[in-house]
Every structure is written in structure tokens, then in C-alpha cells.
Protein backbone atom coordinates (compact mmCIF):
# COMPACT_ATOMS: atom_id res chain seq x y z
CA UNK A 1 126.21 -59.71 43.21
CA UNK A 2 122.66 -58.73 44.47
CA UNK A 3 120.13 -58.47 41.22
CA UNK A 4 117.30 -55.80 41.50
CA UNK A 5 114.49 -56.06 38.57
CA UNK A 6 113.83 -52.64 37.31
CA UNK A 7 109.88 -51.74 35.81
CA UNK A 8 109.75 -48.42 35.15
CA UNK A 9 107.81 -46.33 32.54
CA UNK A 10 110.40 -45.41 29.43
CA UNK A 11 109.12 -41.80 29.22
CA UNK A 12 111.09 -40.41 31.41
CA UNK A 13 114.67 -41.24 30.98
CA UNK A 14 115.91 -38.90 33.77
CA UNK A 15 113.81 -40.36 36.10
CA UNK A 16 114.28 -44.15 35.10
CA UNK A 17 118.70 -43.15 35.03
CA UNK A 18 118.12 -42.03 38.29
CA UNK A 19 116.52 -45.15 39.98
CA UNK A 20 119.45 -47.21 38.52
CA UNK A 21 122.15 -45.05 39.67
CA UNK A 22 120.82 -45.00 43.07
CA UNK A 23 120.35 -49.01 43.25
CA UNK A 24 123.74 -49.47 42.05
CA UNK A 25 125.21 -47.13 44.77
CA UNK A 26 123.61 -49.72 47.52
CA UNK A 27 124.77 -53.12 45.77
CA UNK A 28 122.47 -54.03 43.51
CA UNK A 29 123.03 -55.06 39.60
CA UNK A 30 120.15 -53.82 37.74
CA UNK A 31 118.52 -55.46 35.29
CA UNK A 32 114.85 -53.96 33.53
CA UNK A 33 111.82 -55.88 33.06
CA UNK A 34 109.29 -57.78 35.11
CA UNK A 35 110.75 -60.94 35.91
CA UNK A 36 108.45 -64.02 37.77
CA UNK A 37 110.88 -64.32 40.81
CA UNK A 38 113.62 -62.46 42.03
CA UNK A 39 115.17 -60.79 45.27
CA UNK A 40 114.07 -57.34 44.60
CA UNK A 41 111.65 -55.71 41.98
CA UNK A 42 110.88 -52.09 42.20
CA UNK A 43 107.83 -51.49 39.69
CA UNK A 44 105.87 -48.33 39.00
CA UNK A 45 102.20 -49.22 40.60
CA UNK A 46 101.69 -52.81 40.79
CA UNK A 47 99.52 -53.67 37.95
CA UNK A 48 99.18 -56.20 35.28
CA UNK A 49 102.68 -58.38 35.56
CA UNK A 50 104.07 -56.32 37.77
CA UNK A 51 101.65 -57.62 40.32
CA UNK A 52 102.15 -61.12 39.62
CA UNK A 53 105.81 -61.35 40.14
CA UNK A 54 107.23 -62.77 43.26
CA UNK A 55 110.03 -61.17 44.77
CA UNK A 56 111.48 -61.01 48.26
CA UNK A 57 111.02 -57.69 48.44
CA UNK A 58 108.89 -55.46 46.09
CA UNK A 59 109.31 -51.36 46.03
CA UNK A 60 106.08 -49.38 44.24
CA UNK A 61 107.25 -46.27 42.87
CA UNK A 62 104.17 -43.54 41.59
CA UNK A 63 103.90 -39.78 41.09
CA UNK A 64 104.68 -38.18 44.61
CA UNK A 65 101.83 -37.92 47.06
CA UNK A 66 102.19 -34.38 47.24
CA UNK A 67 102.86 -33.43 43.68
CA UNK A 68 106.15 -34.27 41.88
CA UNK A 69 106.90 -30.52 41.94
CA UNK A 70 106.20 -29.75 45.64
CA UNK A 71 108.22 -27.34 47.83
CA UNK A 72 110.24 -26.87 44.00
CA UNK A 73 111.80 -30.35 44.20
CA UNK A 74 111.57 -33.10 41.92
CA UNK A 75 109.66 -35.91 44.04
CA UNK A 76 108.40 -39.30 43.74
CA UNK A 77 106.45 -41.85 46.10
CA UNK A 78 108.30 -45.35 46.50
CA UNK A 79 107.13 -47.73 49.39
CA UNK A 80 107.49 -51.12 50.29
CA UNK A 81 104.66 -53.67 48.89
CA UNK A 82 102.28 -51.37 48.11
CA UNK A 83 101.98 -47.73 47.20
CA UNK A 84 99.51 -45.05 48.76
CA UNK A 85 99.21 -46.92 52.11
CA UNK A 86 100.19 -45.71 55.34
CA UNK A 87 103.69 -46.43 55.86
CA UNK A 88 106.54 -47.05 58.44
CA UNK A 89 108.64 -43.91 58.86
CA UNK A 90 111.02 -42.22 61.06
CA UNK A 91 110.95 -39.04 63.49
CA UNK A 92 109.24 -35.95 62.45
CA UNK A 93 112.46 -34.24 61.36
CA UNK A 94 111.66 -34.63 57.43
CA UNK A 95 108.33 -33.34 56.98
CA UNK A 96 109.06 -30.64 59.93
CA UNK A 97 112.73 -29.08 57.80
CA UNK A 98 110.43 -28.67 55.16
CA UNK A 99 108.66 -25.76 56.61
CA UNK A 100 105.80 -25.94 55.49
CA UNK A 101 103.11 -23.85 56.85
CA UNK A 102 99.44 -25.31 56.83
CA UNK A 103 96.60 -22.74 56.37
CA UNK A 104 93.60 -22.58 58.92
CA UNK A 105 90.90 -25.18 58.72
CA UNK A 106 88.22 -23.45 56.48
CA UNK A 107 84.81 -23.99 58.38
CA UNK A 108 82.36 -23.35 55.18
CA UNK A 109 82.35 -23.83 51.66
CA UNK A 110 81.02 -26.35 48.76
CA UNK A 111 81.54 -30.06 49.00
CA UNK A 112 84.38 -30.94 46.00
CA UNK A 113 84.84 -34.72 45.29
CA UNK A 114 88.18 -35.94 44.15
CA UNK A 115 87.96 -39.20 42.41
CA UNK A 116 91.16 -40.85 40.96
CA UNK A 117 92.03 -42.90 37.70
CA UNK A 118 90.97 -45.99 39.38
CA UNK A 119 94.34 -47.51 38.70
CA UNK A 120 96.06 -50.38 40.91
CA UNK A 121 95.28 -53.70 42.46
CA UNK A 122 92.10 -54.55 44.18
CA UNK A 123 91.81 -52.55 47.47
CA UNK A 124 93.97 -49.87 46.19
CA UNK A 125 92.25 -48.77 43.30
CA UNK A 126 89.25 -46.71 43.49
CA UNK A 127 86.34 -48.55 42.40
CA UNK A 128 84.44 -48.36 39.45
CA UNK A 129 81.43 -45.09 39.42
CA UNK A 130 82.68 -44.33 43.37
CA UNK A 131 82.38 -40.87 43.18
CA UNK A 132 78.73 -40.88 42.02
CA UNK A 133 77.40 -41.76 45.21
CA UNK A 134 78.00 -38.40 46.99
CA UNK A 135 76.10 -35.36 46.74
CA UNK A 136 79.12 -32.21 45.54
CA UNK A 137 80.87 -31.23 42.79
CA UNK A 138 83.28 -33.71 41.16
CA UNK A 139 86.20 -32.06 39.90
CA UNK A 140 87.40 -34.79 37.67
CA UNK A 141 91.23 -36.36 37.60
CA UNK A 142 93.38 -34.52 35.89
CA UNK A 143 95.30 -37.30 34.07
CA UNK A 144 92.12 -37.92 32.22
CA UNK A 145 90.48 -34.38 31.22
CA UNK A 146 91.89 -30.94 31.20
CA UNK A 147 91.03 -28.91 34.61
CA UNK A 148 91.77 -25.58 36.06
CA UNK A 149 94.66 -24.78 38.88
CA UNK A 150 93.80 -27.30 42.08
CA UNK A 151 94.58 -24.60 44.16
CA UNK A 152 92.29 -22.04 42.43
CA UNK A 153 89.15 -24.67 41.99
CA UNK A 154 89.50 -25.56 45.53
CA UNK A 155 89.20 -21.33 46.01
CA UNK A 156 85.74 -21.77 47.64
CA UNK A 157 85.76 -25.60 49.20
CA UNK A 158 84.65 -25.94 52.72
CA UNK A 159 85.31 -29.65 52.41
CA UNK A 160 86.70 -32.70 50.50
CA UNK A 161 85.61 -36.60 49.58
CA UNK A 162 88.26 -39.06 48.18
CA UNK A 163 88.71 -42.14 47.65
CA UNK A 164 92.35 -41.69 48.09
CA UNK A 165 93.64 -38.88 46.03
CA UNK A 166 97.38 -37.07 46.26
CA UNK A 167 95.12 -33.72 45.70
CA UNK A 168 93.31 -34.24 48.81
CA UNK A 169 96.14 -33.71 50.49
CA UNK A 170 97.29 -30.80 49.36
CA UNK A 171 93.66 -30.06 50.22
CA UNK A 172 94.63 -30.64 53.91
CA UNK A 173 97.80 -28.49 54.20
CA UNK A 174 95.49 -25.72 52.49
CA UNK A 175 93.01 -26.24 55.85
CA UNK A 176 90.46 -27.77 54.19
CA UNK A 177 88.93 -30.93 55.75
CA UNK A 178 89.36 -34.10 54.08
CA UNK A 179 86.63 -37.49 54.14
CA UNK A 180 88.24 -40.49 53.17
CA UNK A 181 87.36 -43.88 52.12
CA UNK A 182 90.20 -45.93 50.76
CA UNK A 183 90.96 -48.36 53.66
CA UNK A 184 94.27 -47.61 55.38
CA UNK A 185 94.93 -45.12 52.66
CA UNK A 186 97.99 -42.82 53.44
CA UNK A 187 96.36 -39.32 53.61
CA UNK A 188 93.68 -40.85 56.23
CA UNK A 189 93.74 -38.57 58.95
CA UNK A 190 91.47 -36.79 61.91
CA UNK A 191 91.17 -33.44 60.32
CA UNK A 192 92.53 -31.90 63.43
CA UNK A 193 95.59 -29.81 63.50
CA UNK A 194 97.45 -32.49 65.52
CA UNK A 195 95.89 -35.63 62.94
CA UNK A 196 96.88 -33.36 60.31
CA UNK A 197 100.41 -33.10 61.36
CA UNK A 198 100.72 -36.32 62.52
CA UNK A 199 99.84 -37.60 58.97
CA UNK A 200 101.99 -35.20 57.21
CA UNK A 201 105.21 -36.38 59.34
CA UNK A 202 104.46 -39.99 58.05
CA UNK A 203 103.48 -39.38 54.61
CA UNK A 204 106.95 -37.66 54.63
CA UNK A 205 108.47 -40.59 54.71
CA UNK A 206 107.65 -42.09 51.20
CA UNK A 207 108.41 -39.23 49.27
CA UNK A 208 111.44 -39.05 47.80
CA UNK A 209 113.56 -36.55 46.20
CA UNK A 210 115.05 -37.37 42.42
CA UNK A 211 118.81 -36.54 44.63
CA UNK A 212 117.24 -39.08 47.46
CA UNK A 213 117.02 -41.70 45.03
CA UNK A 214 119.82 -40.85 42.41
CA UNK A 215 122.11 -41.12 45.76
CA UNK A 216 120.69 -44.30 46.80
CA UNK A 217 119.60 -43.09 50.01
CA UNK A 218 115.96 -43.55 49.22
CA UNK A 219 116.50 -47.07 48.72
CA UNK A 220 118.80 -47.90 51.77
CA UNK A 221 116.48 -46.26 54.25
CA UNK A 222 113.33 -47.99 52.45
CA UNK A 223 115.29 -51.19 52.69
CA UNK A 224 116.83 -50.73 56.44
CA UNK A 225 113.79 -49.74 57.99
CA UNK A 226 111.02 -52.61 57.09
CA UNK A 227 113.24 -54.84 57.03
């Protein structure tokens, strides 16, 4: 029997049932905790322990790129290695069946910095006092201070700087034009209606649905297509 090592948060049970359920439905006995070698781990970021273990294959679950809520699903982002990175996918088929339609590019505005919580592994995280080296209005991370509606701060933005935030991107789809500095980071894009879409079809591809992963398909295609 194939052994996957489960590190998920305990808050939310629903979520945590669901990952097991969907790794038992491709093979795998589950067991939960962060051991130092195994086959497969699939952790929730990659920090402290979790990024110490050595597995033969390591899946890095995190709040969905695009917000957990988006389109009225229930998503999550889970890639191979490491999360927030550009990514293998497929065809275009799963970002275009969403139908999403992306606003204009906005050609004026104020400058709006998104910074994040700084969590995650060297190269991933945002670094230490980042955002204090740009000249715009930081609208600080929401995990960390209460903050109005994204949608309705961004109201009057002409343009965005990240580090690497999941906000910025729902910056883009709203047409307003995104600079970027975490390296390979999985929003990272042209801001041109073509770099924009491009991005948007490959982002697609590590965000998962709670059915996705409750079914096990999230895992099998994650698993099947880096391998």
C-alpha cells in the first residue's frame, strides 16, 4: 500500500476530510504529520518541518490564488514542490469554461502596493520591509489588519506592485496592470491582453476545487502530469 504524509492545518475539518478522501480514491493510505522521509507529503506552505522533510514527491497546498471563494466555488492552490510558482498545466480548456470576462486595462489611476505576510521559504517569501521601497499607497494584507472590499479599494487604481500577491491577480482580470517582483512567481505576466490570458490559462491549473480534490482528481492530474 502506497503511504501519503498528510500536514494540514486542523481548523478546517472539511477541508482537511476532503484531502484524505481524495488521496485515498488514487491509492494512497494516509497518515497525518510531518514525517523526515517518505514517498509523498502534501503540506500546507512549506515552512518550518514541513520544509525539511524529504519525500519523493512533495504537494504545497495554500489558500487559492484567486480567492478560495472565486467564481462561487470552494478553491484551493496545490502544486508540486513549491506553491505560488509558475506551474506545468494543460490546454486552455479550464480557465477558458470558466467564463470569465476580464475588464479593460485601466490606463490612469493611483499606484496601490500589495505586500503579503511574508510567509514561506527563502525565495518565496516576500522579504522583510519590501514594500517600503516604492513610492504608492500600501494597502496592507488582509490576514494581518482589517481592510475594506479589494474590489472597492482598488475603485480608483491605475496600477499595481507585488511582491507576489493572490490580490494582484484579481487586480489583473479587473484590467488593472500588475508590476511584479517575486522571481518566477505565478501571476508574472506582460500586462497585455494576450500575457494576461496566457497567465490566467496556466494559473488555472493549480487551483483546485474542494469536489477536484475530495474526488481525487486534483491529485491524479498533479501526480500524472510532472511526473
Amino acid at each position: 500500500m502506497k503511504i501519503a504524509w498528510l500536514n494540514l492545518r486542523y481548523t478546517v475539518p472539511e477541508r482537511q476530510q476532503a484531502f484524505i478522501e481524495g488521496l485515498r480514491r488514487i491509492g494512497y493510505e494516509v497518515e497525518r504529520g510531518t514525517p523526515s522521509r517518505c514517498e509523498l507529503f502534501v503540506t500546507w506552505n512549506r515552512i518550518g518541518t514541513a520544509n525539511s522533510v524529504k519525500a519523493d514527491r512533495i504537494l504545497v497546498a495554500e489558500n487559492a490564488t484567486w480567492g478560495n471563494d472565486f467564481q462561487g466555488g470552494r478553491w484551493y492552490q496545490i502544486q508540486e514542490g513549491f506553491h505560488n510558482v509558475k506551474c506545468r498545466h494543460g490546454d486552455s480548456e479550464r480557465w477558458d469554461r470558466l467564463g470569465v470576462e476580464l475588464d479593460p486595462w485601466r490606463t490612469f489611476g493611483e499606484t496601490v502596493i500589495l505586500p503579503q505576510r511574508g510567509i514561506g521559504p527563502p525565495g518565496i517569501a516576500m522579504p522583510r520591509g519590501w514594500g517600503n521601497h516604492f513610492h504608492g499607497r500600501i494597502r496592507q494584507h488582509p490576514g494581518r489588519h482589517q481592510s475594506v472590499d479589494l474590489k472597492q479599494d482598488l475603485k480608483d487604481c491605475g496600477r499595481v506592485i507585488t511582491w507576489g500577491s493572490g490580490a494582484a491577480v484579481k487586480a489583473l482580470m479587473w484590467g488593472i496592470p500588475v508590476e511584479s517582483h517575486m522571481p518566477n512567481w505565478i501571476g508574472e505576466q506582460d500586462n497585455t491582453d494576450q500575457g494576461r490570458l496566457d497567465m490566467l490559462r496556466q494559473l488555472a491549473w493549480a487551483q483546485w476545487s474542494l469536489d477536484e480534490i475530495r474526488s481525487g482528481e486534483a491529485f491524479d492530474w498533479l501526480l500524472r502530469s510532472s511526473a
